[in-house]
Protein backbone atom coordinates (compact mmCIF):
# COMPACT_ATOMS: atom_id res chain seq x y z
CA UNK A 1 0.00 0.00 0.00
CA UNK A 2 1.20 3.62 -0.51
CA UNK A 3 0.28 5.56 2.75
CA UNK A 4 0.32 8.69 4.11
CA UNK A 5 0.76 8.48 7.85
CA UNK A 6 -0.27 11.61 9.38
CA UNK A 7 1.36 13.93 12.03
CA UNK A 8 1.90 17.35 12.92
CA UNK A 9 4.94 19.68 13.11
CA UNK A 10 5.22 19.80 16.84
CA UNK A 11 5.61 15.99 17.82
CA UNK A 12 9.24 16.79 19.37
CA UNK A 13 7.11 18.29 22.53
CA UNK A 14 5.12 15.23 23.46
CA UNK A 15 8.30 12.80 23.33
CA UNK A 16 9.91 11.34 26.31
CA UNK A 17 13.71 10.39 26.68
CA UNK A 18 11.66 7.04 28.04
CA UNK A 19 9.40 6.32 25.69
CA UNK A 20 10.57 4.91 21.58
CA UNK A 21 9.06 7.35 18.94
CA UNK A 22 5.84 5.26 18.06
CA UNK A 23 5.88 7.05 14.65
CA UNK A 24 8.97 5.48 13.85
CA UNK A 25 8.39 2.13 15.07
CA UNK A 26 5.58 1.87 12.94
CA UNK A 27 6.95 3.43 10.01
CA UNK A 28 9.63 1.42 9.78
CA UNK A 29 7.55 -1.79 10.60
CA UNK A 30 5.30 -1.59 7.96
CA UNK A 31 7.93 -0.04 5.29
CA UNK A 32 9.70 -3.70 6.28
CA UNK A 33 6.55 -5.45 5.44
CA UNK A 34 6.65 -4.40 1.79
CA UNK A 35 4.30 -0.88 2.38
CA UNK A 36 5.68 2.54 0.92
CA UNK A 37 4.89 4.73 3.90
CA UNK A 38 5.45 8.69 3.74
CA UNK A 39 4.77 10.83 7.27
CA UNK A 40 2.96 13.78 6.19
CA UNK A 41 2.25 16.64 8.12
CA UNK A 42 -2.02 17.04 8.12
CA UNK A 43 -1.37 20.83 7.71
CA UNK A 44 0.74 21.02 4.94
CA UNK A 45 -1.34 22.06 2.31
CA UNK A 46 1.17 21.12 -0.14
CA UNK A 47 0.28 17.14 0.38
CA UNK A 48 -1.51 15.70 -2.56
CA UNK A 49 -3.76 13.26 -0.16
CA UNK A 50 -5.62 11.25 -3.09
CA UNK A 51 -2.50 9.93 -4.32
CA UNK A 52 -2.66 7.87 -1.01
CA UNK A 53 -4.53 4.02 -1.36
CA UNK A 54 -5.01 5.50 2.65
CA UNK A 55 -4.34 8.41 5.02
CA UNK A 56 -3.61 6.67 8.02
CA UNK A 57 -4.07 9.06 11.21
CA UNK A 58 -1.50 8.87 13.67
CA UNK A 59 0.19 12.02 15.42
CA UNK A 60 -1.86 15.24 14.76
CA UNK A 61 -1.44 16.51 18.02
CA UNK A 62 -2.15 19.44 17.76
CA UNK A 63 -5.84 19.06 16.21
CA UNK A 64 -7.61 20.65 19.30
CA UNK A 65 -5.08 23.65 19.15
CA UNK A 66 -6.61 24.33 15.55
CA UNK A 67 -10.06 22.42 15.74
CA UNK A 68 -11.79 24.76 12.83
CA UNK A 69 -9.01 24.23 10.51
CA UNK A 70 -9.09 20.06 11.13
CA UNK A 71 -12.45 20.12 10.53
CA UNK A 72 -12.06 21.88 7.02
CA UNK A 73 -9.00 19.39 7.06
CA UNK A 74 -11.57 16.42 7.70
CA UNK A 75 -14.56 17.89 4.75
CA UNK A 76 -11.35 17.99 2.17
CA UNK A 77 -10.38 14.04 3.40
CA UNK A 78 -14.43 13.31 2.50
CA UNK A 79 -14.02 15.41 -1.16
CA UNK A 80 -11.07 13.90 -1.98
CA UNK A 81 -12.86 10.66 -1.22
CA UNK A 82 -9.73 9.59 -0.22
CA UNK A 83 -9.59 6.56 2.16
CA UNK A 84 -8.95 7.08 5.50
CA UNK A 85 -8.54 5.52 8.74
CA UNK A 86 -9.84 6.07 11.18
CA UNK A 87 -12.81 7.12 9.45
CA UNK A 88 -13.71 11.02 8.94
CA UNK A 89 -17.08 10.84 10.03
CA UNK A 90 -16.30 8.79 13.37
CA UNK A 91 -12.84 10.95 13.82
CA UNK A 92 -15.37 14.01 13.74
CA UNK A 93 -17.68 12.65 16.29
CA UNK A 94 -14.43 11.84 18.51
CA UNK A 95 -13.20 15.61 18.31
CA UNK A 96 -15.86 17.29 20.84
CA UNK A 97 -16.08 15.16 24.71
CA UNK A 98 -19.80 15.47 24.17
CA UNK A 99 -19.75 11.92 22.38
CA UNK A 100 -19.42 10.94 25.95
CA UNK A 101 -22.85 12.31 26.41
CA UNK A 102 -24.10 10.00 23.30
CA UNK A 103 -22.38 7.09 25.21
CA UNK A 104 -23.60 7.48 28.57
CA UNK A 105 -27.03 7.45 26.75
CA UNK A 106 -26.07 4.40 25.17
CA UNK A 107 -25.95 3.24 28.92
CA UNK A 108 -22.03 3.38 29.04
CA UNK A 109 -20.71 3.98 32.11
CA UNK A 110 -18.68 7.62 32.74
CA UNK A 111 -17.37 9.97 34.94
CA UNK A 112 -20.07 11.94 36.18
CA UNK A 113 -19.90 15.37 34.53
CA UNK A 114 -21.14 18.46 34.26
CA UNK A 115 -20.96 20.63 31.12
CA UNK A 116 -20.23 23.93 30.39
CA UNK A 117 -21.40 25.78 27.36
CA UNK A 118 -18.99 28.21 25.92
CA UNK A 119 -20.36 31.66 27.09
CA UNK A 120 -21.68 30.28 30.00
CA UNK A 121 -19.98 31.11 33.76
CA UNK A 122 -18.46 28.21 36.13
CA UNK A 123 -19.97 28.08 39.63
CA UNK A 124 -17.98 27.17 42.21
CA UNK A 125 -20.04 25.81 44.78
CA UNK A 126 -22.89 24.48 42.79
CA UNK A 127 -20.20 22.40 41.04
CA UNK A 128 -18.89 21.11 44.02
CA UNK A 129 -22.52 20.22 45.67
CA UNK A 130 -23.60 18.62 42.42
CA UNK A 131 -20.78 16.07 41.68
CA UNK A 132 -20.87 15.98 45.89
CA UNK A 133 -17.00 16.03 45.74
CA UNK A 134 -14.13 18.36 47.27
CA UNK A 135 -12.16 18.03 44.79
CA UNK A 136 -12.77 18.91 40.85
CA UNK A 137 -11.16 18.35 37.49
CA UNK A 138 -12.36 21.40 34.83
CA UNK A 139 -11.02 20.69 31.04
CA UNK A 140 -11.83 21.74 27.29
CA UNK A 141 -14.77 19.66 25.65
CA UNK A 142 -12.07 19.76 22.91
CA UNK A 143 -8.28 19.52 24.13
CA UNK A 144 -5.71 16.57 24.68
CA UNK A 145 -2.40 16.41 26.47
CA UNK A 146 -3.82 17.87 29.08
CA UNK A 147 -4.40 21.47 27.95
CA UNK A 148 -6.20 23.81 30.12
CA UNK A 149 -6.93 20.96 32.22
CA UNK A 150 -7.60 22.11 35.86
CA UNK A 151 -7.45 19.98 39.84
CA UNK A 152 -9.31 22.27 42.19
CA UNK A 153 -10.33 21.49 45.92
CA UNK A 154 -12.89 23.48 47.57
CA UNK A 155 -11.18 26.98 48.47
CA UNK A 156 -9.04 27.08 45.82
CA UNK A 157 -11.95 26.58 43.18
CA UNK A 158 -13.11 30.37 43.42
CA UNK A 159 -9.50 31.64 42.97
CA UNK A 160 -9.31 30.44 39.27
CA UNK A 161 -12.98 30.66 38.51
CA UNK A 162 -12.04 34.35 36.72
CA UNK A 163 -9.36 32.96 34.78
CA UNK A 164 -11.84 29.91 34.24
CA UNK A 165 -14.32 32.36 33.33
CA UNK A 166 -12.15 33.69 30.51
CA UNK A 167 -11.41 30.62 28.88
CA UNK A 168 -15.26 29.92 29.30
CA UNK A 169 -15.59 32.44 26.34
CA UNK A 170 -13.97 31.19 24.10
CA UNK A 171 -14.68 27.27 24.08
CA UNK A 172 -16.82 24.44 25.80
CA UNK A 173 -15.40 23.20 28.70
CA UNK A 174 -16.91 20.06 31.45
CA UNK A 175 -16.57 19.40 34.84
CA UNK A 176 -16.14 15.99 36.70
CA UNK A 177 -15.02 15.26 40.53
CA UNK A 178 -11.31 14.38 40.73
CA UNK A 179 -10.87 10.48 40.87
CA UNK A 180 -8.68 9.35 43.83
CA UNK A 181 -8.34 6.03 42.06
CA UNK A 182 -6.03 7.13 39.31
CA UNK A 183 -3.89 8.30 42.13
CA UNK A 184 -4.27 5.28 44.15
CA UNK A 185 -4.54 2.51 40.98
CA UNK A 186 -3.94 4.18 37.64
CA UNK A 187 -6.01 4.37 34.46
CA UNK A 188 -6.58 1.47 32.31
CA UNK A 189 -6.07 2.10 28.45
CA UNK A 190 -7.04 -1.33 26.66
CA UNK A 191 -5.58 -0.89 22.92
CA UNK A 192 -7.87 -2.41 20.09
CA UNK A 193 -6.84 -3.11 16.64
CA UNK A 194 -9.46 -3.71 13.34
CA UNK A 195 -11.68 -4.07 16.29
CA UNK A 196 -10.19 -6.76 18.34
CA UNK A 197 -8.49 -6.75 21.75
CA UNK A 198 -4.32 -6.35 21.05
CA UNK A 199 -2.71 -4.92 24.50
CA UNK A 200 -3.49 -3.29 27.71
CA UNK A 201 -1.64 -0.96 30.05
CA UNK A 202 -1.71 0.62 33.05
CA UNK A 203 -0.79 4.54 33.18
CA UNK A 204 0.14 6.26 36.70
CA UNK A 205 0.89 9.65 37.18
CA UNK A 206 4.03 11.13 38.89
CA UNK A 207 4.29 11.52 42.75
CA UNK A 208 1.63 14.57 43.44
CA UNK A 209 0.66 15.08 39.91
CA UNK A 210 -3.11 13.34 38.21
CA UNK A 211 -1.63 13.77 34.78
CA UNK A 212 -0.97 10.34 33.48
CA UNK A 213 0.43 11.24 30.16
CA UNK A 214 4.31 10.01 29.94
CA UNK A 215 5.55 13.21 28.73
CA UNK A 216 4.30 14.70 32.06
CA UNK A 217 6.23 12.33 33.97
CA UNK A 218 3.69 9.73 34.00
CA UNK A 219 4.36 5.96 34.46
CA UNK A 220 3.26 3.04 31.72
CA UNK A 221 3.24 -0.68 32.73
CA UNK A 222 2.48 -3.38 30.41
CA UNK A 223 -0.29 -5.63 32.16
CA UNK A 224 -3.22 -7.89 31.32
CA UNK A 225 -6.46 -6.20 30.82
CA UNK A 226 -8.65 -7.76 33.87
CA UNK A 227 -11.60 -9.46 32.18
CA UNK A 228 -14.21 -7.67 34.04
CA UNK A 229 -12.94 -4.79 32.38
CA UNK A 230 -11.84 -5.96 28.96
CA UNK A 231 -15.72 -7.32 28.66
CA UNK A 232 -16.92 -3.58 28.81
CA UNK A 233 -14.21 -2.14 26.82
CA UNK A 234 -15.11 -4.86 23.99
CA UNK A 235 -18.71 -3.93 24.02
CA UNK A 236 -17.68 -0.43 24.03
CA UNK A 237 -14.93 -1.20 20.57
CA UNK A 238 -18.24 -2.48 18.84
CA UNK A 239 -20.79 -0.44 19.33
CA UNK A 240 -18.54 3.03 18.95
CA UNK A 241 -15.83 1.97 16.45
CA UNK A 242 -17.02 0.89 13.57
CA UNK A 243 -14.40 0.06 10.87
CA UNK A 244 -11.83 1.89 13.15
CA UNK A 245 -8.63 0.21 12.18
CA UNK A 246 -7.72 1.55 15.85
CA UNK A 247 -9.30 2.78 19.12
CA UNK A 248 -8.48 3.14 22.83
CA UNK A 249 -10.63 2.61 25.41
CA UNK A 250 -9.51 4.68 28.95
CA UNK A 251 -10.62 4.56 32.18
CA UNK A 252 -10.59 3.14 36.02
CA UNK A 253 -12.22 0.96 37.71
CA UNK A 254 -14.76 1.65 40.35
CA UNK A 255 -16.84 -1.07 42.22
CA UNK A 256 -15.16 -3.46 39.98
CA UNK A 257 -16.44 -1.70 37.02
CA UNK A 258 -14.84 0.01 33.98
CA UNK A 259 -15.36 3.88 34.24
CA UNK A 260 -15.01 5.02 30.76
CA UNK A 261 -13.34 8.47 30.46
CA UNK A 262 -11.74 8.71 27.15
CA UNK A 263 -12.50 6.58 24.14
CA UNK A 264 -9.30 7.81 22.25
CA UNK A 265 -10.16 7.05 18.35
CA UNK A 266 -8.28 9.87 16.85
CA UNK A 267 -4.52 9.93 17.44
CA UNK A 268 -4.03 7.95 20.68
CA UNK A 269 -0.29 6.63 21.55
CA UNK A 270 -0.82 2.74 20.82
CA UNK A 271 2.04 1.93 23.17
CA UNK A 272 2.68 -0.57 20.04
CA UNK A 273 5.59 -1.32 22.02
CA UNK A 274 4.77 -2.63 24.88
CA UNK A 275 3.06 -5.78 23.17
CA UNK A 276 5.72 -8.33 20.77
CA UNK A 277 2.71 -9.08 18.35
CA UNK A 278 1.19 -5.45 18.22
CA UNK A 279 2.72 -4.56 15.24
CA UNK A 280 1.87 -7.93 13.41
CA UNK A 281 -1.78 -7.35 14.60
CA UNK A 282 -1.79 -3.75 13.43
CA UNK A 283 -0.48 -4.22 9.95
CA UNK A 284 -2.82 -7.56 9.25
CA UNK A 285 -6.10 -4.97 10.75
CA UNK A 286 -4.78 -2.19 7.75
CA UNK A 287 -4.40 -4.77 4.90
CA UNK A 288 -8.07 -6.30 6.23
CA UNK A 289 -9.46 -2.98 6.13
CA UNK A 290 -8.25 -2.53 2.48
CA UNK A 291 -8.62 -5.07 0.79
């Protein structure tokens, strides 16, 4: 296949001196297995896409930093009718965290949340008395890496509710309690490939930090997905990834259940290397998908 495996032109801030470049791993991997692979930065306008047999999303990081232009990115993918993966319309969907209102209607299991509409002001207290918690996380409905992503306990909440407030104006924003258990156990990110179950780990953050991400500091352990939890996150890969050559399904576990709080189907590290076969799996999902 001749690919096009999408980035951006600011990867070099999201890499850790611990963790291999995924992009090259896979590059590499699938350039050994007979496929002429080119990275391609998804705002180069330069890039003739439809000379691609696929456009393979994999590092645009910084999508939520320029959400109007990705989505003008995403109408020219459809256009083009060039093939993609994953697809536009489901990549689209994945952009806003209100598709975790769509789930939790579906009767998935989240993080209870609150949402703020952009214009709208953040109240302190009522916050706190309606997720009945001391201690609150405020992020972008649209954002990654951790952007603008706020911990506040009870006192310090009204101290950055003006600079809250600003940000309010601009863009969408939610608000869930803070969840001792990624602290205490980690989160859970269960990696599926053309649908099926490939690898699990388990992400912890640095001493005094909540940020799991591992260019924040934050630790990765290969580990077995329980089964309690891999049942949900299957049901979850079905019914909200269609013809996804990949997703990732994140989230703790409460009561002994999976608490879903990202399903990451956009450009999610696959932590391909944490799992010998992952690779294998991943290139035999693509060639499935197209052929």
């Amino acid at each position: 296949m001749n690919i096009a495996l999408v980035t951006c032109d600011i990867l070099a801030q999201y890499a850790a001196p611990n963790v291999e470049d995924e992009d090259s791993l896979l590059t590499n991997y699938l350039r050994a297995q007979g496929h002429h692979v080119e990275p391609r930065v998804w705002t180069n306008p330069a890039v003739e896409w439809e000379k691609y047999d696929v456009v393979l999303l994999k590092s645009p990081w910084d999508y939520f930093d320029r959400i109007e232009e990705f989505y003008l990115w995403l109408d020219q993918m459809e256009q083009l009718q060039v093939r993609m993966l994953n697809p536009a319309a489901v990549v689209r969907w994945n952009t806003n965290k209100r598709y975790l209102r769509d789930m939790e209607q579906a009767g998935v299991r989240i993080v209870p949340t609150q949402w703020l509409p952009r214009g709208s002001h953040f109240d302190t207290e009522a916050a706190h008395a309606a997720l009945q918690t001391d201690h609150l996380v405020v992020k972008p409905a649209v954002s990654g890496g951790a952007k603008n992503t706020f911990a506040l306990l009870r006192g310090e909440s009204s101290i950055r509710t003006p600079d809250l407030n600003e940000l309010l104006q601009h863009e969408d924003f939610l608000v869930q309690p803070f969840l001792p258990q990624i602290q205490e156990q980690g989160e859970w990110s269960l990696v599926y490939l053309g649908g099926e179950y490939s690898h699990c780990v388990l992400k912890t953050p640095k001493s005094g930090d909540f940020r799991v991400q591992h260019y924040l500091g934050g630790g990765i352990q290969a580990r077995p997905a329980p089964e309690h939890l891999r049942r949900t996150a299957d049901a979850i890969v079905q019914q909200f990834a269609p013809a996804c050559l990949y997703a990732r399904v994140d989230g703790v576990e409460i009561d002994g259940e999976l608490v879903l709080m990202e399903l990451e189907l956009i450009e999610p590290f696959l932590y391909l290397a944490t799992e010998p076969t992952a690779l294998a799996q991943y290139e035999k999902a693509l060639s499935a998908l197209n052929s």
